[in-house]
Protein backbone atom coordinates (compact mmCIF):
# COMPACT_ATOMS: atom_id res chain seq x y z
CA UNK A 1 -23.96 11.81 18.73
CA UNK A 2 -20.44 12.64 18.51
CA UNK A 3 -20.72 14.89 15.99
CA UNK A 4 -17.35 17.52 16.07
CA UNK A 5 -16.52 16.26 19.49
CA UNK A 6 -13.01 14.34 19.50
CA UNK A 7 -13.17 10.76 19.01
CA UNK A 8 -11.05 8.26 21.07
CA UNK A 9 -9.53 6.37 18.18
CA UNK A 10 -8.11 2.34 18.63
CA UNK A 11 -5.85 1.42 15.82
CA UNK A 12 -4.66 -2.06 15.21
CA UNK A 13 -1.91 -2.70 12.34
CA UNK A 14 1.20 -4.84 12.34
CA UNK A 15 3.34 -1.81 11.20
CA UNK A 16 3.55 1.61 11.85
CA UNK A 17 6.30 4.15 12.04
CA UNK A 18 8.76 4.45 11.66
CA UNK A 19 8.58 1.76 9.65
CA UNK A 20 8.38 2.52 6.00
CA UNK A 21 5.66 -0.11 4.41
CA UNK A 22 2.35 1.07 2.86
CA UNK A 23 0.25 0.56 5.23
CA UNK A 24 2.93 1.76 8.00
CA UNK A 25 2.85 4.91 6.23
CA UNK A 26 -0.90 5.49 5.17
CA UNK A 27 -2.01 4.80 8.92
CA UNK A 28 1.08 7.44 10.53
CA UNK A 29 -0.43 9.84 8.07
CA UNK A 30 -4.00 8.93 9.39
CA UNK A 31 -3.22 8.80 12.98
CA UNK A 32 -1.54 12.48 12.72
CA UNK A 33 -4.23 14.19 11.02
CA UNK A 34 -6.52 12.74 13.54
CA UNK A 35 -4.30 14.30 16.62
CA UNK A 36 -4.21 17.58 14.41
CA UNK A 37 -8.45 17.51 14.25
CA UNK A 38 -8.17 17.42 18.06
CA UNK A 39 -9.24 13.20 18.38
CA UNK A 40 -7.01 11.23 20.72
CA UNK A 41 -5.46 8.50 18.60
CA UNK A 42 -3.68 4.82 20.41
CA UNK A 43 -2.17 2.40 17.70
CA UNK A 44 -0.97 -1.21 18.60
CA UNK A 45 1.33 -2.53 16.86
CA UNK A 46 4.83 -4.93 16.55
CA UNK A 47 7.31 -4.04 18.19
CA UNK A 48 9.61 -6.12 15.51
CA UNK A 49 9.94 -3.87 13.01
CA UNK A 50 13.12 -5.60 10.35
CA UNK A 51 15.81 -6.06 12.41
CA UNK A 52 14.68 -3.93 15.03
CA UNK A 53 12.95 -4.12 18.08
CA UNK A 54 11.32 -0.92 18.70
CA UNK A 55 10.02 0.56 22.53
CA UNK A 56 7.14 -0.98 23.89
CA UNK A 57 5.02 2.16 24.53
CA UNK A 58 6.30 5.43 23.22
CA UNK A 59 4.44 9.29 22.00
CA UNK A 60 4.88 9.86 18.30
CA UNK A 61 3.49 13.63 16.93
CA UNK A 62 0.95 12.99 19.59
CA UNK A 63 -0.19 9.56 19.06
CA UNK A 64 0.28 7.11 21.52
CA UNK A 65 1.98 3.67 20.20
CA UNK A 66 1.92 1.03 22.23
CA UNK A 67 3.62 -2.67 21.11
CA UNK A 68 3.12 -5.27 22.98
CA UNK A 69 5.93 -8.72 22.80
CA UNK A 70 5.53 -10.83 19.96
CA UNK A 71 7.33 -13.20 18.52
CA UNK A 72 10.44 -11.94 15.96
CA UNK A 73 11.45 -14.72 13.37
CA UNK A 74 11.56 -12.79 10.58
CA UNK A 75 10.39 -13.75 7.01
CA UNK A 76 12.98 -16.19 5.67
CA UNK A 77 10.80 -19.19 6.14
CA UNK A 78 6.58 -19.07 6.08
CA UNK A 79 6.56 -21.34 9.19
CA UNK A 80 8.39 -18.14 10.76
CA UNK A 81 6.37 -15.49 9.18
CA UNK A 82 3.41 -17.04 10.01
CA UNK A 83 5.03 -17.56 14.23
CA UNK A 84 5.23 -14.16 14.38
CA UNK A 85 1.75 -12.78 12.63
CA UNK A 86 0.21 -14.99 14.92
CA UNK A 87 1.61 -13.97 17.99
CA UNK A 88 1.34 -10.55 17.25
CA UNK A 89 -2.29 -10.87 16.50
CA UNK A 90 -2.78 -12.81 20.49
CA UNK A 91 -1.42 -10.07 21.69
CA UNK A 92 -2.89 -7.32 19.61
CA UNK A 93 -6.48 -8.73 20.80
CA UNK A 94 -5.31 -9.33 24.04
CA UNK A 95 -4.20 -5.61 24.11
CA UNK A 96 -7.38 -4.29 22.57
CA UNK A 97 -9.72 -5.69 25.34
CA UNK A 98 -7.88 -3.53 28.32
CA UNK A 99 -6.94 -0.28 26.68
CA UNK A 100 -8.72 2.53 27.70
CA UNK A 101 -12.32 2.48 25.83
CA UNK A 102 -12.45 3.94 22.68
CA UNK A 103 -15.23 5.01 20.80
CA UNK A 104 -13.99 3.30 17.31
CA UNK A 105 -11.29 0.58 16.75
CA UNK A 106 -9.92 0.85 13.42
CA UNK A 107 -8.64 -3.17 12.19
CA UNK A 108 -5.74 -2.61 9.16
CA UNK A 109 -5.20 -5.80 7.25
CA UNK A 110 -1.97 -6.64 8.13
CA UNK A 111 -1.91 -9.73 9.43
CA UNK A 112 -4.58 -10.84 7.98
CA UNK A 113 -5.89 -12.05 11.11
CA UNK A 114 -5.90 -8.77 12.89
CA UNK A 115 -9.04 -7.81 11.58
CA UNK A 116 -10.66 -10.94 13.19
CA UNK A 117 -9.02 -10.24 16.45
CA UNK A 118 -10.18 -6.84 16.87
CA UNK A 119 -13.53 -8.38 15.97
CA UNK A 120 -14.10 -10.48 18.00
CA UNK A 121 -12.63 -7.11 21.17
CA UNK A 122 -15.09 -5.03 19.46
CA UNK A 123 -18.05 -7.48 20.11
CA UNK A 124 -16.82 -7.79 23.70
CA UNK A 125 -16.67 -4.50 24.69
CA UNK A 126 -19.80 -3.53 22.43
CA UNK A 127 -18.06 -1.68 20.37
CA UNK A 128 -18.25 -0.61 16.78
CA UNK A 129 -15.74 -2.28 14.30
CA UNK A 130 -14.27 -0.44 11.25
CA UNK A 131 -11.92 -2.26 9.11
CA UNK A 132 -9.47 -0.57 6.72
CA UNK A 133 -8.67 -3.33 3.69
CA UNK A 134 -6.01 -2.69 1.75
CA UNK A 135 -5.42 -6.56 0.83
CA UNK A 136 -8.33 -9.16 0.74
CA UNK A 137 -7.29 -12.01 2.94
CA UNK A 138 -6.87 -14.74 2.63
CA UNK A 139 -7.93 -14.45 -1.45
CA UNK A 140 -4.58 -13.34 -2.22
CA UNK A 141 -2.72 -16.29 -0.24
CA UNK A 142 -5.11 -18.12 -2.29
CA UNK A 143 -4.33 -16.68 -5.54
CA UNK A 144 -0.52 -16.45 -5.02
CA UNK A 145 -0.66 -20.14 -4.14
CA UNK A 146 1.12 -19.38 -1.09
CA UNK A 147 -2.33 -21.29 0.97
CA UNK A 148 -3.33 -24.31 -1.32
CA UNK A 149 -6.88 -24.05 -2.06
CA UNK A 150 -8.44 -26.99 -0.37
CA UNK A 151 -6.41 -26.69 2.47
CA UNK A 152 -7.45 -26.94 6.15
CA UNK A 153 -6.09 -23.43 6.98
CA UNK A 154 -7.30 -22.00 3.32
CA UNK A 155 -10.71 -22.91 4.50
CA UNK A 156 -10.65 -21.91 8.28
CA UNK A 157 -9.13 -18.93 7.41
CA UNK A 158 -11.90 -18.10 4.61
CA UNK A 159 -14.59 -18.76 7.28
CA UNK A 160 -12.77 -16.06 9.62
CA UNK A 161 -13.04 -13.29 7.02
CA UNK A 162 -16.06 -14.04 6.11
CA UNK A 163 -16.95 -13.68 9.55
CA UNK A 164 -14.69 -10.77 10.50
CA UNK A 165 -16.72 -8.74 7.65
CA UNK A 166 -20.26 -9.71 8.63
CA UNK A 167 -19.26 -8.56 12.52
CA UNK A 168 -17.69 -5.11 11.26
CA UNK A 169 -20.15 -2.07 11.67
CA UNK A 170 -18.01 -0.76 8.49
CA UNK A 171 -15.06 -2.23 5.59
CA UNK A 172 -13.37 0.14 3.82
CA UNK A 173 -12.60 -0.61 0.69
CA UNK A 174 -9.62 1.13 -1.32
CA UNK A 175 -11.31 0.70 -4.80
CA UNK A 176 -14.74 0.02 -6.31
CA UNK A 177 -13.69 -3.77 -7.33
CA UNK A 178 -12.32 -4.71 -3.77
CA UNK A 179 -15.88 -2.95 -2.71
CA UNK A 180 -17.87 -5.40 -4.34
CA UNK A 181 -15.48 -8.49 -3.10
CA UNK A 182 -15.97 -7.37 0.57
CA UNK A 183 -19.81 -7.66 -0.46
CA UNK A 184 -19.57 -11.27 -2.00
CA UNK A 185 -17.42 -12.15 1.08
CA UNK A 186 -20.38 -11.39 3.07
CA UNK A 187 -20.67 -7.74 4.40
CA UNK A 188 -24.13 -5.99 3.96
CA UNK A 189 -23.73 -3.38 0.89
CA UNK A 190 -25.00 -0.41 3.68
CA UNK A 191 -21.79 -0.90 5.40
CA UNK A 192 -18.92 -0.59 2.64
CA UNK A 193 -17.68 2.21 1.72
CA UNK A 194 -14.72 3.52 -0.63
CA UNK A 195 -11.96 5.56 -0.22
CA UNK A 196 -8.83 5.52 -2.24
CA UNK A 197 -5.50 5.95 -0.82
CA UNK A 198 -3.70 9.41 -1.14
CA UNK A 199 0.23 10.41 -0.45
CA UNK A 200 1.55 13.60 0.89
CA UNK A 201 1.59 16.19 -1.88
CA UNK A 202 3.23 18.58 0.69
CA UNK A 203 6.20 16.11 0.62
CA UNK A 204 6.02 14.47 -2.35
CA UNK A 205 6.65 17.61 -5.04
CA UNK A 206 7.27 17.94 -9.08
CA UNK A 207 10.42 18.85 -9.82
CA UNK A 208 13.49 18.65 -12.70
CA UNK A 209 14.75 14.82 -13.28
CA UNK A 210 17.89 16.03 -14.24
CA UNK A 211 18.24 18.76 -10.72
CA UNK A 212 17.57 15.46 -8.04
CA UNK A 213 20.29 14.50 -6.21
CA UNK A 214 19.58 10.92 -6.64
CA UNK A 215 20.58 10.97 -10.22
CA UNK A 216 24.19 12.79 -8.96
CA UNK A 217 24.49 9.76 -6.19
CA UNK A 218 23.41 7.08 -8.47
CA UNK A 219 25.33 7.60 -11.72
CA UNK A 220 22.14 8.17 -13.69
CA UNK A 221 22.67 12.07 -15.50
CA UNK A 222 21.93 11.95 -19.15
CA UNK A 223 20.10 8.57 -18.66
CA UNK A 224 16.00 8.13 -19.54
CA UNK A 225 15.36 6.50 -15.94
CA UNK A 226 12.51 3.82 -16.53
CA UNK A 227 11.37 3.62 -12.05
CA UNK A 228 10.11 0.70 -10.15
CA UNK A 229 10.09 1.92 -6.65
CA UNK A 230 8.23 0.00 -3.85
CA UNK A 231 7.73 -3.18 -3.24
CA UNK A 232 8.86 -6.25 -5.41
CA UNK A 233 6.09 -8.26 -4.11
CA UNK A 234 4.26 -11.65 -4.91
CA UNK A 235 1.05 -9.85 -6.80
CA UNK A 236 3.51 -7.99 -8.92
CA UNK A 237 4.55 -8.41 -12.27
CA UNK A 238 8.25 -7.93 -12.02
CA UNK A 239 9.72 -10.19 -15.18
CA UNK A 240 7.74 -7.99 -17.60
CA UNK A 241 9.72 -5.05 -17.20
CA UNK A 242 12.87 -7.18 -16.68
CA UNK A 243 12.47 -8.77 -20.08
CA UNK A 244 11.74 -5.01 -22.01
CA UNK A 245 14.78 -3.89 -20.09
CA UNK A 246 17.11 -6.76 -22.15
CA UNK A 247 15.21 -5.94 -25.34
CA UNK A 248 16.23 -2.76 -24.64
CA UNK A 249 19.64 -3.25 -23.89
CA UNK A 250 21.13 -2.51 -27.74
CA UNK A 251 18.29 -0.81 -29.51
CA UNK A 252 18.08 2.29 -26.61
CA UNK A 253 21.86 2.12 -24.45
CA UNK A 254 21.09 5.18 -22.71
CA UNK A 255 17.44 3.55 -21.26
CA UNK A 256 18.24 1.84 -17.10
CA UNK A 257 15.63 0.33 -15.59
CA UNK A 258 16.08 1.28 -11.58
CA UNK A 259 14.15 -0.71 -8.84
CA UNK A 260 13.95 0.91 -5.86
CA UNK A 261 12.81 -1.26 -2.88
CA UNK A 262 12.67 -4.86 -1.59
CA UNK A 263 10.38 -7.62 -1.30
CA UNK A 264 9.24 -11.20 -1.41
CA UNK A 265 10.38 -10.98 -5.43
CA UNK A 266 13.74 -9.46 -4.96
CA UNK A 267 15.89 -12.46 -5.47
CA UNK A 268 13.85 -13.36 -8.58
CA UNK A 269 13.91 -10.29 -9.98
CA UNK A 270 18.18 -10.36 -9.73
CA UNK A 271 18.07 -13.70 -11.10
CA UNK A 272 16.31 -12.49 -14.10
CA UNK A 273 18.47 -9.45 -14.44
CA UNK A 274 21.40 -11.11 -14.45
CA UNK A 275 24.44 -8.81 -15.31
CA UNK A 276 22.53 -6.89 -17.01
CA UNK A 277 23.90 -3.39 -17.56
CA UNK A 278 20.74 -1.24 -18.16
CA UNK A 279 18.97 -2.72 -14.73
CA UNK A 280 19.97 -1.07 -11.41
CA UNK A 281 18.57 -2.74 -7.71
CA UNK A 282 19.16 0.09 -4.95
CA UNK A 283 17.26 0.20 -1.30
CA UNK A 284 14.14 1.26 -0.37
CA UNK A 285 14.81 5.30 0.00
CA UNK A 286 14.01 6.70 3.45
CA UNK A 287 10.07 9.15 3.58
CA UNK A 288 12.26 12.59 3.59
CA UNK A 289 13.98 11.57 0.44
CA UNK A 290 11.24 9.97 -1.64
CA UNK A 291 10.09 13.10 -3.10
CA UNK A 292 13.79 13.44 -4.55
CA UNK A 293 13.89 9.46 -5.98
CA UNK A 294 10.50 9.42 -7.11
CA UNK A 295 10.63 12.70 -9.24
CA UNK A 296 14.80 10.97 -10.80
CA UNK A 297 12.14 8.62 -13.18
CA UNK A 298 11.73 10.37 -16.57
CA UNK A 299 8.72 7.18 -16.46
CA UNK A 300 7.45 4.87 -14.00
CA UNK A 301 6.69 1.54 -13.63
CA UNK A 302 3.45 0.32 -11.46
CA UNK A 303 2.50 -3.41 -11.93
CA UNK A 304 -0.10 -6.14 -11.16
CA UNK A 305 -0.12 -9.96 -11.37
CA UNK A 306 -2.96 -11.33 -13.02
CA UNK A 307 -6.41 -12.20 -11.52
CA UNK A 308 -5.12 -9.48 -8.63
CA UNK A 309 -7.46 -7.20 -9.49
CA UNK A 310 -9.49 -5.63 -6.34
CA UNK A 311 -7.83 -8.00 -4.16
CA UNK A 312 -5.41 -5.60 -4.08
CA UNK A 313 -4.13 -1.84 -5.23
CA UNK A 314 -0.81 -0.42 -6.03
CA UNK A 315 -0.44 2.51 -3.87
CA UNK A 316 2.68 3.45 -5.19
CA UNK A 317 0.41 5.11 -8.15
CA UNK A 318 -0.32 7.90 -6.00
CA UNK A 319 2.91 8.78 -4.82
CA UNK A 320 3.98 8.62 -8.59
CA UNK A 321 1.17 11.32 -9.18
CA UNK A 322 2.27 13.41 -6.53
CA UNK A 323 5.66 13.48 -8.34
CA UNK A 324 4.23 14.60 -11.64
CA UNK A 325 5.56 12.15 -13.44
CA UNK A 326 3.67 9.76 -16.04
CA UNK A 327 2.96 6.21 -15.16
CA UNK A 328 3.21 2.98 -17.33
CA UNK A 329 0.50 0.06 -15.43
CA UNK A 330 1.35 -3.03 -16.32
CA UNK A 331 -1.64 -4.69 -15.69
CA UNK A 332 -5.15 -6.53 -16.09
CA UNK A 333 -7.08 -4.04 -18.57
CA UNK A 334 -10.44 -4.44 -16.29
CA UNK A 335 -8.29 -3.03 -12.99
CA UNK A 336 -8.88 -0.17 -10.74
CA UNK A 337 -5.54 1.55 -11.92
CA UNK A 338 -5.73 0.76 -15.36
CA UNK A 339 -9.59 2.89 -15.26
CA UNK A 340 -7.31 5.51 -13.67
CA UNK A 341 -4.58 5.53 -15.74
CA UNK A 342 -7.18 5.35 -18.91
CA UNK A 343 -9.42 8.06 -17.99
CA UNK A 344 -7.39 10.24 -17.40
CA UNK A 345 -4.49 10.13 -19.45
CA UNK A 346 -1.73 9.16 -17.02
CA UNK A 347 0.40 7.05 -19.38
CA UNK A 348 -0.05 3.64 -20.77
CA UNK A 349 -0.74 -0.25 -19.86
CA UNK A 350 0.12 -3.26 -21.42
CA UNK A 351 -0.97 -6.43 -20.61
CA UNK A 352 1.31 -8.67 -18.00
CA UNK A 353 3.86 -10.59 -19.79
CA UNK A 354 3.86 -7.97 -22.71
CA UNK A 355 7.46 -7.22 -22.62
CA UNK A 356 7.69 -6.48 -26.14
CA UNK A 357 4.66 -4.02 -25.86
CA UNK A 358 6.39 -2.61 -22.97
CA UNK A 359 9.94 -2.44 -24.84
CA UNK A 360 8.10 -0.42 -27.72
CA UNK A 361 6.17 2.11 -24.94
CA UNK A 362 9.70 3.26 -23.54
CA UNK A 363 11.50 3.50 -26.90
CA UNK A 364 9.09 5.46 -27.47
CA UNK A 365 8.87 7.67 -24.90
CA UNK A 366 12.14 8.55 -24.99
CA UNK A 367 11.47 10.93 -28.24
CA UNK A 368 7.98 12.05 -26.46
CA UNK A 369 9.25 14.51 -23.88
CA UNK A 370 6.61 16.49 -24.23
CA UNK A 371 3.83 14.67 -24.12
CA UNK A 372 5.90 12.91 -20.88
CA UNK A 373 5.70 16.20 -19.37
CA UNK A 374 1.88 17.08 -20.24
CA UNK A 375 1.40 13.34 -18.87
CA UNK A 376 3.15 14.31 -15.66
CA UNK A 377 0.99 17.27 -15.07
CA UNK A 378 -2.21 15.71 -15.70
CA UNK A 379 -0.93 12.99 -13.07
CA UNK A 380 -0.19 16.43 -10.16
CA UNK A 381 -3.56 17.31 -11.03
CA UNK A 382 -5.59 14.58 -10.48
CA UNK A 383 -3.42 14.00 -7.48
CA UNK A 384 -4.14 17.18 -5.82
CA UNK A 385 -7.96 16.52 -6.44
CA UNK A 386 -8.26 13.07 -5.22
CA UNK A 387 -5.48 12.32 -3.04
CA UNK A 388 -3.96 14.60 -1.59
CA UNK A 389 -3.36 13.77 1.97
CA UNK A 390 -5.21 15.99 3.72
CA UNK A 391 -8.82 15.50 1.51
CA UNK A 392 -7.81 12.02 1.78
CA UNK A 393 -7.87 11.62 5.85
CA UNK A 394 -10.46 14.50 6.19
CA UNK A 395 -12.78 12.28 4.70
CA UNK A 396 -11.76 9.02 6.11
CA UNK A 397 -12.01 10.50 9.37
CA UNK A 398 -15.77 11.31 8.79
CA UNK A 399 -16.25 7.48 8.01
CA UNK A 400 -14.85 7.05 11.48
CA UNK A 401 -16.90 9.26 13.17
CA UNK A 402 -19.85 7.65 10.98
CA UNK A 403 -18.96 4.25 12.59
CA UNK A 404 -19.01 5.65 16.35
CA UNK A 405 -22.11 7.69 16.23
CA UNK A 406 -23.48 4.22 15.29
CA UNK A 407 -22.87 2.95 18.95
CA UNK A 408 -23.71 6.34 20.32
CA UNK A 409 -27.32 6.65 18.52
């Protein structure tokens, strides 16, 4: 058995830093703690990152990234997006099956294929599989209607996940709901496991609204900042808040609605706006200066689409917890977050397309600072019990060394 020896790690994920996506972020933060436990940690990953094309092997805080060629179309057609997931995935495997041997590889779910790819490296070299879901492919394509559902590729590509789970010595799940999904999709019960996703409470601290400098930059002192920050994407709700934002508009003038990020949603979110004067777009901040733009919301904003529940989580929750600042989840009741943000007093949810419930939460809130406040510190917390970043990867990097004693034994 392994047991406190170092683990080699193999880590296979579209994105990772510097890029600034979720999952980009969550496996840096993964990949470094590992290094810092004394493991020796290779990720593959694109070397497209935006409009950047990034060196093809390179040392970051000890981890070794390596990124082999792949296509780089970019996202403003499918055909394209779907060009370059699917070279990157040929190469990822390709990549995976000559690397030094590790004792783990760790599959992300970004592209959704990559899972099945490392599969199918693990089973060749014998080794043990454990894939990280954060989004249950290709149920969301599904659900989105980006894939119609009796398509050739909706099909093919449900057989491959089905099969990818079944062949993975362990999925891990990021909530309880997308637990029992993996386990309908066909992976034995024995072999899931949970564990939520955290931020970086060292980074990410409480502080003042009205003492960030993002408020000075942005023309926002004296305002009640209603947040949106991360990604506008195709499981979010994004023309709820839009639509409590122009009910807004007379009743509370000193209310703006700021979103903070990009995404598939972006132009349809602007479109709704429309000139709008109490809704503010800005850019996705850079990691040194979220802490700052997160804690500028007096309230934030942290959305799902309907029927997304389990197939997917916000983590933008957590970095909103870190912040200490109280959350409104708009949201299917029955959801992961929406337990969270019940249980233990977080905020409020309303249901997706409630803008008028939503309007009459944030007119509200305004004359409720301190129950904001004692919201916000029940949100720090929670945070610092749950997921913070350290507890977070200390424990995911027991369910790694779980999954390689099973070869060893």
């Amino acid at each position: 058995m392994l047991g406190h020896l170092p683990m080699r790690v193999l880590a296979l994920n579209q994105y990772y830093a510097p890029d600034a996506s979720a999952t980009a972020q969550l496996l840096t933060d993964l990949c470094e703690d590992l290094v810092k436990a004394g493991d020796e940690v290779r990720v593959v990953a694109s070397r497209v990152q935006g409009d950047r094309r990034l060196p093809a092997h390179e040392c970051i805080d000890g981890v070794e990234v390596v990124r082999p060629w792949s296509t780089g179309y970019g996202k403003s057609r499918l055909t394209y997006r779907f060009l370059d997931d699917l070279s990157f995935v040929a190469a990822a495997a390709s990549r995976a099956c000559v690397v030094a041997r590790p004792d783990v590889i760790l599959a992300l779910s970004a592209p959704p294929m990559v899972a099945t790819a490392a599969a199918l490296a693990a089973r060749g070299r014998e080794l043990p599989l454990v894939h990280w879901v954060h989004d249950v492919y290709p149920d969301i394509a599904l659900a989105t209607g980006v894939l119609p559902r009796r398509s050739a590729l909706g099909s093919t590509l449900q057989i491959l996940s089905r099969m990818t789970h079944r062949h993975a010595a362990m999925s891990i799940a990021v909530s309880s709901k997308m637990a029992e999904i993996l386990k309908a999709h066909g992976q034995s019960a024995d072999r899931v496991r949970v564990q939520e996703n955290w931020a970086d409470g060292t980074a990410i601290q409480p502080r003042p609204a009205a003492a960030t400098s993002f408020r000075a930059r942005h023309g926002l002192k004296g305002r009640f900042v209603v947040m949106y920050s991360g990604n506008l994407g195709l499981v979010h709700d994004i023309a709820t808040p839009i639509r409590a934002a122009h009910e807004l508009s007379s009743s509370c003038p000193d209310v703006v609605f700021v979103f903070v990020g990009a995404g598939a949603r972006l132009a349809e979110a602007r479109a709704l706006a429309g000139e709008a004067a109490n809704i503010r777009f800005l850019p996705a901040q850079p990691r040194g200066e979220l802490s700052d733009s997160l804690a500028a919301a007096n309230l934030h904003l942290v959305s799902l689409a309907e029927g997304m529940e389990g197939l997917v989580v916000p983590s933008k929750l957590y970095g909103v917890m870190a912040a200490g600042r109280p959350v409104v989840y708009i949201g299917p009741a029955q959801s992961e977050v929406a337990h969270v943000v019940r249980r233990h007093e977080l905020g409020w949810r309303v249901d997706p397309g409630d803008a008028a419930g939503l309007a009459a939460i944030v007119a509200d809130a305004t004359r409720r600072g301190d129950d904001l406040a004692a919201c916000g510190e029940r949100a720090r917390r929670r945070f610092v019990e749950r997921h913070e970043r350290a507890v977070a990867t200390t424990s995911l990097r027991g369910l790694l060394l779980e999954a390689a004693n099973l070869r060893v034994q």
